[in-house]
N, C-alpha and C. Protein backbone atom coordinates (compact mmCIF):
# COMPACT_ATOMS: atom_id res chain seq x y z
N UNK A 1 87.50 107.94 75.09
CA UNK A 1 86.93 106.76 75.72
C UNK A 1 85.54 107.09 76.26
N UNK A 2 84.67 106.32 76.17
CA UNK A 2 83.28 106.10 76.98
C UNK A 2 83.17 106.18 78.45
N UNK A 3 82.40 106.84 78.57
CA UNK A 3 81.69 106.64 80.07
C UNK A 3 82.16 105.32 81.29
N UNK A 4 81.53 104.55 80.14
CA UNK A 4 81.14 103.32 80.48
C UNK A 4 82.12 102.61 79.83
N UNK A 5 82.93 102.74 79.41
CA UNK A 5 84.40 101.45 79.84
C UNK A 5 85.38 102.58 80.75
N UNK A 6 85.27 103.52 80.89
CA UNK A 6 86.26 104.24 81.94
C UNK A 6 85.75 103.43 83.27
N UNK A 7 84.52 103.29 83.22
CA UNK A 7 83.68 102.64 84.68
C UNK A 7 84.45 101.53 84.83
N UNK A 8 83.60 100.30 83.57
CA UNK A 8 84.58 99.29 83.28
C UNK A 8 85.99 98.75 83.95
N UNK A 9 86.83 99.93 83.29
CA UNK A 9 88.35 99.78 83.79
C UNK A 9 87.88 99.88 85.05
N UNK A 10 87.25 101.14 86.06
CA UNK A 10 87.92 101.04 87.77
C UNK A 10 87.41 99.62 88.24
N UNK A 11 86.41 99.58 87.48
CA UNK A 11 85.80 98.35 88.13
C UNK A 11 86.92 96.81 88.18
N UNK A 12 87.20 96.44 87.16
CA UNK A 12 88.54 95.91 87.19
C UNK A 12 89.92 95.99 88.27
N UNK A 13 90.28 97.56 87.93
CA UNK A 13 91.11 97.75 88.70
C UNK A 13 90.86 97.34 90.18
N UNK A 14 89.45 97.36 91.00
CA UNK A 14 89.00 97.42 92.65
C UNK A 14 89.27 96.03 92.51
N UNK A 15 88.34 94.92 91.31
CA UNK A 15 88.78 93.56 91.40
C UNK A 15 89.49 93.09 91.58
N UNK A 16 90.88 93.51 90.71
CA UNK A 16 91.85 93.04 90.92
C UNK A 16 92.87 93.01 92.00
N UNK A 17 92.95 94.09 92.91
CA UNK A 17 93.15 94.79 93.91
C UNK A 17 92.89 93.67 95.53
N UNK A 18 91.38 93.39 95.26
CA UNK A 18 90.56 92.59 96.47
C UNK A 18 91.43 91.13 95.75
N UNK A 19 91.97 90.91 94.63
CA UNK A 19 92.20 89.35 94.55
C UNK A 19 94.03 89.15 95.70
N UNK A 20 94.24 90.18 95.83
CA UNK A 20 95.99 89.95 96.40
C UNK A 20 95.57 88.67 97.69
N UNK A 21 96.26 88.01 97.56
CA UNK A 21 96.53 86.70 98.67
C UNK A 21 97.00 87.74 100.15
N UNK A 22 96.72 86.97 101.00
CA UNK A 22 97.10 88.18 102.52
C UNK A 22 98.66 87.99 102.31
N UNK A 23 99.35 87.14 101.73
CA UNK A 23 101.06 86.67 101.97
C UNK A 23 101.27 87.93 101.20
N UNK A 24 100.99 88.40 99.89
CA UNK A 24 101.57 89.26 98.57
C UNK A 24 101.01 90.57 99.91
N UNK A 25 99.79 90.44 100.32
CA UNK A 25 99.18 91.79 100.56
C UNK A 25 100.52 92.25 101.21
N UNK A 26 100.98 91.47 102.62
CA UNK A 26 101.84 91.29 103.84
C UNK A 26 103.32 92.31 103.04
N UNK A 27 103.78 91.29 101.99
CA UNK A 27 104.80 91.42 101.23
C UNK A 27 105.02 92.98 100.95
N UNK A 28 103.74 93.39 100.37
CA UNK A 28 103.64 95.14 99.41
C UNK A 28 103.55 96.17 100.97
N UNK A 29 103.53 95.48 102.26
CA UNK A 29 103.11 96.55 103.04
C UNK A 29 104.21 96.67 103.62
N UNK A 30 104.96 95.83 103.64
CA UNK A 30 106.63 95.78 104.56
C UNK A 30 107.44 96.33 103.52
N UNK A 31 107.15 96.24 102.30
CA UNK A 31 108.20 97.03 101.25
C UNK A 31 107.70 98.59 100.96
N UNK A 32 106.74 98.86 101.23
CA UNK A 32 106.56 100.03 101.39
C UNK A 32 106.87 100.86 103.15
N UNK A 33 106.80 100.08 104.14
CA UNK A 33 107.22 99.83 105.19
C UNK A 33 108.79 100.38 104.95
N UNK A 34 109.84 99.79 104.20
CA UNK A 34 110.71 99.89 103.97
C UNK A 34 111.42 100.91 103.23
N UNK A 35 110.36 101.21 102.25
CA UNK A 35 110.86 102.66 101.66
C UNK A 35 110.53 103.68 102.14
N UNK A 36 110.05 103.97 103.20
CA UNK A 36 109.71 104.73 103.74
C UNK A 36 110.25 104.77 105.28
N UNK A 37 111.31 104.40 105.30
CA UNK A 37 112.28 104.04 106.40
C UNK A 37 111.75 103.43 107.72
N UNK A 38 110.91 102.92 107.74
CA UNK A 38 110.17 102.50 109.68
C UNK A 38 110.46 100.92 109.54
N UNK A 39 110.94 100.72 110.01
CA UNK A 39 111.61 99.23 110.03
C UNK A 39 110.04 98.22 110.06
N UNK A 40 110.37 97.10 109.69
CA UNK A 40 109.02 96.08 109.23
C UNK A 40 108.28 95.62 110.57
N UNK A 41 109.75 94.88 111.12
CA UNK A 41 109.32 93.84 112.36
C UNK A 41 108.66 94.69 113.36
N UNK A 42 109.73 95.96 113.49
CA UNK A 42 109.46 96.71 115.05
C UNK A 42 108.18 96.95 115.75
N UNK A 43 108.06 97.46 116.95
CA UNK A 43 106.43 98.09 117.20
C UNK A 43 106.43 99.18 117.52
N UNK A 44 105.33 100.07 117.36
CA UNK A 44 105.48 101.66 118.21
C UNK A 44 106.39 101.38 119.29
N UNK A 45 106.41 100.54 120.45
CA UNK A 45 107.11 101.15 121.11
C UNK A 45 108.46 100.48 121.55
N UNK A 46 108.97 100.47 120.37
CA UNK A 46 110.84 99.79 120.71
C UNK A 46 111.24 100.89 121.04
N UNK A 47 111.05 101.89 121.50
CA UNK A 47 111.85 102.93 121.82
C UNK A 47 112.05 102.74 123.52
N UNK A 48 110.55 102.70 123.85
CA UNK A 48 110.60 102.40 125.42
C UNK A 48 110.94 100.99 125.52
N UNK A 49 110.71 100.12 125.06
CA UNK A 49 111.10 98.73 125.12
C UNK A 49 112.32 98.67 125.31
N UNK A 50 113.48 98.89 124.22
CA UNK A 50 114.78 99.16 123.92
C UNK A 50 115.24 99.89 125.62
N UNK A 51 114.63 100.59 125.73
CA UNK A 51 115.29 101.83 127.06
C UNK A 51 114.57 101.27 128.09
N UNK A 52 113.76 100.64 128.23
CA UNK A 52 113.67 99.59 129.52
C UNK A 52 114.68 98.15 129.95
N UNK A 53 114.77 97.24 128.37
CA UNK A 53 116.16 96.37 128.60
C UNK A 53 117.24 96.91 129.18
N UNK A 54 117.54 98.33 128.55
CA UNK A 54 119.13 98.74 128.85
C UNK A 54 119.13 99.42 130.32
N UNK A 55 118.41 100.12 130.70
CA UNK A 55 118.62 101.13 132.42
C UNK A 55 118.31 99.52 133.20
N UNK A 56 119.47 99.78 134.37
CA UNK A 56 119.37 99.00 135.35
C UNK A 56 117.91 99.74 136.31
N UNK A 57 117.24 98.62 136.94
CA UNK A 57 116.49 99.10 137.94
C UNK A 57 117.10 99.84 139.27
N UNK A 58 116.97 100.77 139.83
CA UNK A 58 116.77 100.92 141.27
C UNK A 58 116.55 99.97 142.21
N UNK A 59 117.60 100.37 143.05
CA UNK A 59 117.22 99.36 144.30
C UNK A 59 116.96 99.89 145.33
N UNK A 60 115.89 99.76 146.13
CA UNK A 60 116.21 100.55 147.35
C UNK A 60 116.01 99.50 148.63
N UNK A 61 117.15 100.07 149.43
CA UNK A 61 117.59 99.52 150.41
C UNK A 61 117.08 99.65 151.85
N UNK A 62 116.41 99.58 152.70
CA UNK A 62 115.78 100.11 153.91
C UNK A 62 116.84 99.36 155.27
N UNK A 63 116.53 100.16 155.97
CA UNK A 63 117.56 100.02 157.40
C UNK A 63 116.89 100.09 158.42
């Protein structure tokens, strides 16, 4: 192959790439999201989130 349709092709390929709709983009990032085990919806920090719902607060009592 030529120089210049190897160019060609990437050039294509970047085009085609920039045409994904944000919905498809959304779609390919949560399924890779997914194979790669980190859940879609969550945020960094459901961990503290999660463990703030569940521990009761402290109370303190004065006399």
């Amino acid at each position: 192959m030529s120089e210049k349709f190897i160019r060609h092709l990437g050039r294509e390929k970047v085009r085609r790439r920039q045409r994904l709709s944000k919905a498809r983009a959304g779609r390919l990032a949560a399924q890779d999201q997914q194979q790669q085990g980190t859940p879609v919806t969550g945020s960094k920090n459901d961990a503290y989130d999660t463990a703030e719902e569940t521990t009761t607060p402290e109370v303190s009592t004065k006399k």
